[in-house]
Structures are given as structure tokens and as C-alpha cells.
Protein backbone atom coordinates (compact mmCIF):
# COMPACT_ATOMS: atom_id res chain seq x y z
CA UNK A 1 7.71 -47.06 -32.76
CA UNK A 2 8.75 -45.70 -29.76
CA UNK A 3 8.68 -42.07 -28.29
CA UNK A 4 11.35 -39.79 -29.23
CA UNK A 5 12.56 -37.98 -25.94
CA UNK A 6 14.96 -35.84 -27.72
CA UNK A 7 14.36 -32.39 -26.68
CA UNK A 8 16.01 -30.40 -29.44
CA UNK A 9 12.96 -31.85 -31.43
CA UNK A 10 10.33 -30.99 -29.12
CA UNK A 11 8.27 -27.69 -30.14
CA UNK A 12 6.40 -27.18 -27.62
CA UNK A 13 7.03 -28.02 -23.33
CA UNK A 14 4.78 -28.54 -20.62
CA UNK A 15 4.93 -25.62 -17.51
CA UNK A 16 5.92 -28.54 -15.08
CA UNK A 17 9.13 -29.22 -17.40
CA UNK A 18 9.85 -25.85 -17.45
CA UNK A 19 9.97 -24.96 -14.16
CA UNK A 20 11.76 -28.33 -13.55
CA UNK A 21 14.51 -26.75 -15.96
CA UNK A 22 14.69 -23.28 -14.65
CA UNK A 23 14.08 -24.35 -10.92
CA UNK A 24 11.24 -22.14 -10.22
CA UNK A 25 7.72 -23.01 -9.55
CA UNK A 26 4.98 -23.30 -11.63
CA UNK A 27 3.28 -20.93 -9.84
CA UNK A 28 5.99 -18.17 -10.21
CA UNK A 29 6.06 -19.11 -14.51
CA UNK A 30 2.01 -18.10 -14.06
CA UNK A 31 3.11 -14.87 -12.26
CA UNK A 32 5.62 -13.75 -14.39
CA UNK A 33 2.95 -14.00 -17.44
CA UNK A 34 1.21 -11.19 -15.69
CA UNK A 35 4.10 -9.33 -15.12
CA UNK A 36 5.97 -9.58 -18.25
CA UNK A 37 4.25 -8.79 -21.39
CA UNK A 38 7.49 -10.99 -23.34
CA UNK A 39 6.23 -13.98 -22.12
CA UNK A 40 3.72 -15.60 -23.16
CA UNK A 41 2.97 -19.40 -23.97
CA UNK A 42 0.66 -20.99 -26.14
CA UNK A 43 -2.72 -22.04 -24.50
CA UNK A 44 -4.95 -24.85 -25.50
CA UNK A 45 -8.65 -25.22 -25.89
CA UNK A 46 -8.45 -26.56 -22.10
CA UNK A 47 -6.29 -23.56 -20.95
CA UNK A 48 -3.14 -25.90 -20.32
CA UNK A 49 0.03 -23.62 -21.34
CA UNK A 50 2.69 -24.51 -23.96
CA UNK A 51 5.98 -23.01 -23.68
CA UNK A 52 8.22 -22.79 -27.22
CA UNK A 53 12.25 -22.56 -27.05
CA UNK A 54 12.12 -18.72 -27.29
CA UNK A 55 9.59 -18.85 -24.35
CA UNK A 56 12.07 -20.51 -21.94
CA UNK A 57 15.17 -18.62 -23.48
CA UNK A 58 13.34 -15.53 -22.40
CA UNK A 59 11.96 -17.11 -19.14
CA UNK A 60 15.98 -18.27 -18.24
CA UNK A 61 16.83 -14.45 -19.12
CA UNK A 62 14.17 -13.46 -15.96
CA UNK A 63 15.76 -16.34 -13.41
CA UNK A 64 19.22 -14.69 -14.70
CA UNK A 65 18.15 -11.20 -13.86
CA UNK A 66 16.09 -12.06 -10.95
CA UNK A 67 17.70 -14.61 -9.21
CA UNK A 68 21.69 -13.95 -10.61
CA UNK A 69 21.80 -9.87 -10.58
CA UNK A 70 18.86 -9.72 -7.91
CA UNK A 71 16.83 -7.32 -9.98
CA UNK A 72 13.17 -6.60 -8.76
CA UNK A 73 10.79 -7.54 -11.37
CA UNK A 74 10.09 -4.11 -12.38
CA UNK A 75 13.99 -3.76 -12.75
CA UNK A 76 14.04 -7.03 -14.57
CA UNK A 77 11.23 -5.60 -16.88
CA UNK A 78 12.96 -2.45 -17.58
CA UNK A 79 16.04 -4.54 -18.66
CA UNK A 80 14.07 -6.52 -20.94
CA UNK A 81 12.08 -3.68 -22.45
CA UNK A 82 16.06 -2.51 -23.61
CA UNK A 83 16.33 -4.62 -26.55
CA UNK A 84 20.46 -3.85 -26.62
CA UNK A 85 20.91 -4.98 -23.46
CA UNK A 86 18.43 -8.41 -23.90
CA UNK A 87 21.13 -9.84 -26.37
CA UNK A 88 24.00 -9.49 -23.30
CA UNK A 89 22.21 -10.24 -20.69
CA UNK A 90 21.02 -13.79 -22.67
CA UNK A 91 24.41 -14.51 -23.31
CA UNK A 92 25.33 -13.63 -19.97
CA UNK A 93 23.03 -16.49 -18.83
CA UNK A 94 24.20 -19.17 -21.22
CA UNK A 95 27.83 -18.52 -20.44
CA UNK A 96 26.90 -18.84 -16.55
CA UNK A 97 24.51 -22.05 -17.02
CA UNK A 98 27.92 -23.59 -19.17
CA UNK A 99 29.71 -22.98 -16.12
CA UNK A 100 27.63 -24.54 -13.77
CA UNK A 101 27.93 -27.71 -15.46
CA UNK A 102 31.57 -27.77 -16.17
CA UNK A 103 31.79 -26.76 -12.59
CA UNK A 104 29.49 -30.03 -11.50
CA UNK A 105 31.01 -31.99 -13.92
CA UNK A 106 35.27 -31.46 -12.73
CA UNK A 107 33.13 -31.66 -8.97
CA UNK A 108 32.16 -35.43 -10.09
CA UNK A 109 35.45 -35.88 -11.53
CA UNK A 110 37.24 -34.63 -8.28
CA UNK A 111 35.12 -37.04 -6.53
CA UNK A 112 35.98 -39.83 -8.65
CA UNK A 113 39.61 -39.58 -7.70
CA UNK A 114 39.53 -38.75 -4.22
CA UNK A 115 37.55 -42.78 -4.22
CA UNK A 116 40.28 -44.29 -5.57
């Protein structure tokens, strides 16, 4: 039988994936765990870390905040301590990270017909 590689069915993701995702280093994930009491990933027997789905929806809510709005992290961490505000700022992200794809994807498109 082989190895299922379907995400959606994965519980738990390795910090290397998830900075791969988010496009931060692993380094910075590690940081942010000291900084932000909301995340916090499962750790083994052997201290490797195990992030869960609401781990990385939080984590892409930092890169959002961070990276999008240019918050400092203590500004970031004051928006996240606002629970209202989480919820809009979450959807905020997904809505953006939608339209970076369609936006790569009519790109490719584009491409496609300026070949031919």
C-alpha cells in the first residue's frame, strides 16, 4: 500500500513543511513560539515539533500581520490577544492567499497565450 500524500488527511506537519508553506524559516517558527503564547506545537519524546491545522492557521494569521500589515510582533500579539479581531484578520489572510493564486494562475494563463 502506498503512502497517502493527501494533506487534508494529515494531522500533524513537520516545522520544515511549514515554513516551506508559509515561506518563513524554521528558525523564525522557533521564535515566534517564544513570543506568542497561541502557538504552540506538539513535541515528541525527542523534542522534534508537530504542528496541527489550527497551528499553521494561526501561524499564517502572524505572516499576515507581520509580513502583510507590517505589524511589530508586539503589535501582532496585541491583535491576536483581541479575539474579535482574530476571526477578520484570518479571513483577511485566506481571502489574500486565494488571490495570490488566482493571480499566478491568469499570470500562467497570460503566458500561455502570449506563446502561441
Amino acid at each position: 500500500m502506498a503512502l497517502n500524500t493527501n494533506k487534508d488527511l494529515k494531522m500533524y506537519y513537520s516545522i520544515k513543511e511549514v515554513a516551506n508553506e508559509l515561506s518563513v524559516t524554521e528558525t523564525t517558527l522557533r521564535y515566534w513560539e517564544s513570543v506568542f503564547p497561541q502557538v504552540s506545537p506538539y513535541k515528541g519524546a525527542n523534542g522534534v515539533r508537530r504542528y496541527t491545522k489550527e497551528d499553521i492557521k494561526t501561524l499564517r494569521t502572524i505572516v499576515h500581520l507581520v509580513k502583510e500589515r507590517k505589524l511589530t510582533l508586539a503589535g501582532a500579539k496585541k491583535q491576536l490577544k483581541n479575539g474579535g479581531t482574530k476571526e477578520t484578520v484570518e479571513t483577511n489572510s485566506d481571502v489574500i492567499d486565494r488571490l495570490k493564486r488566482i493571480k499566478n494562475e491568469l499570470l500562467g494563463i497570460k503566458q500561455e497565450l502570449d506563446s502561441l
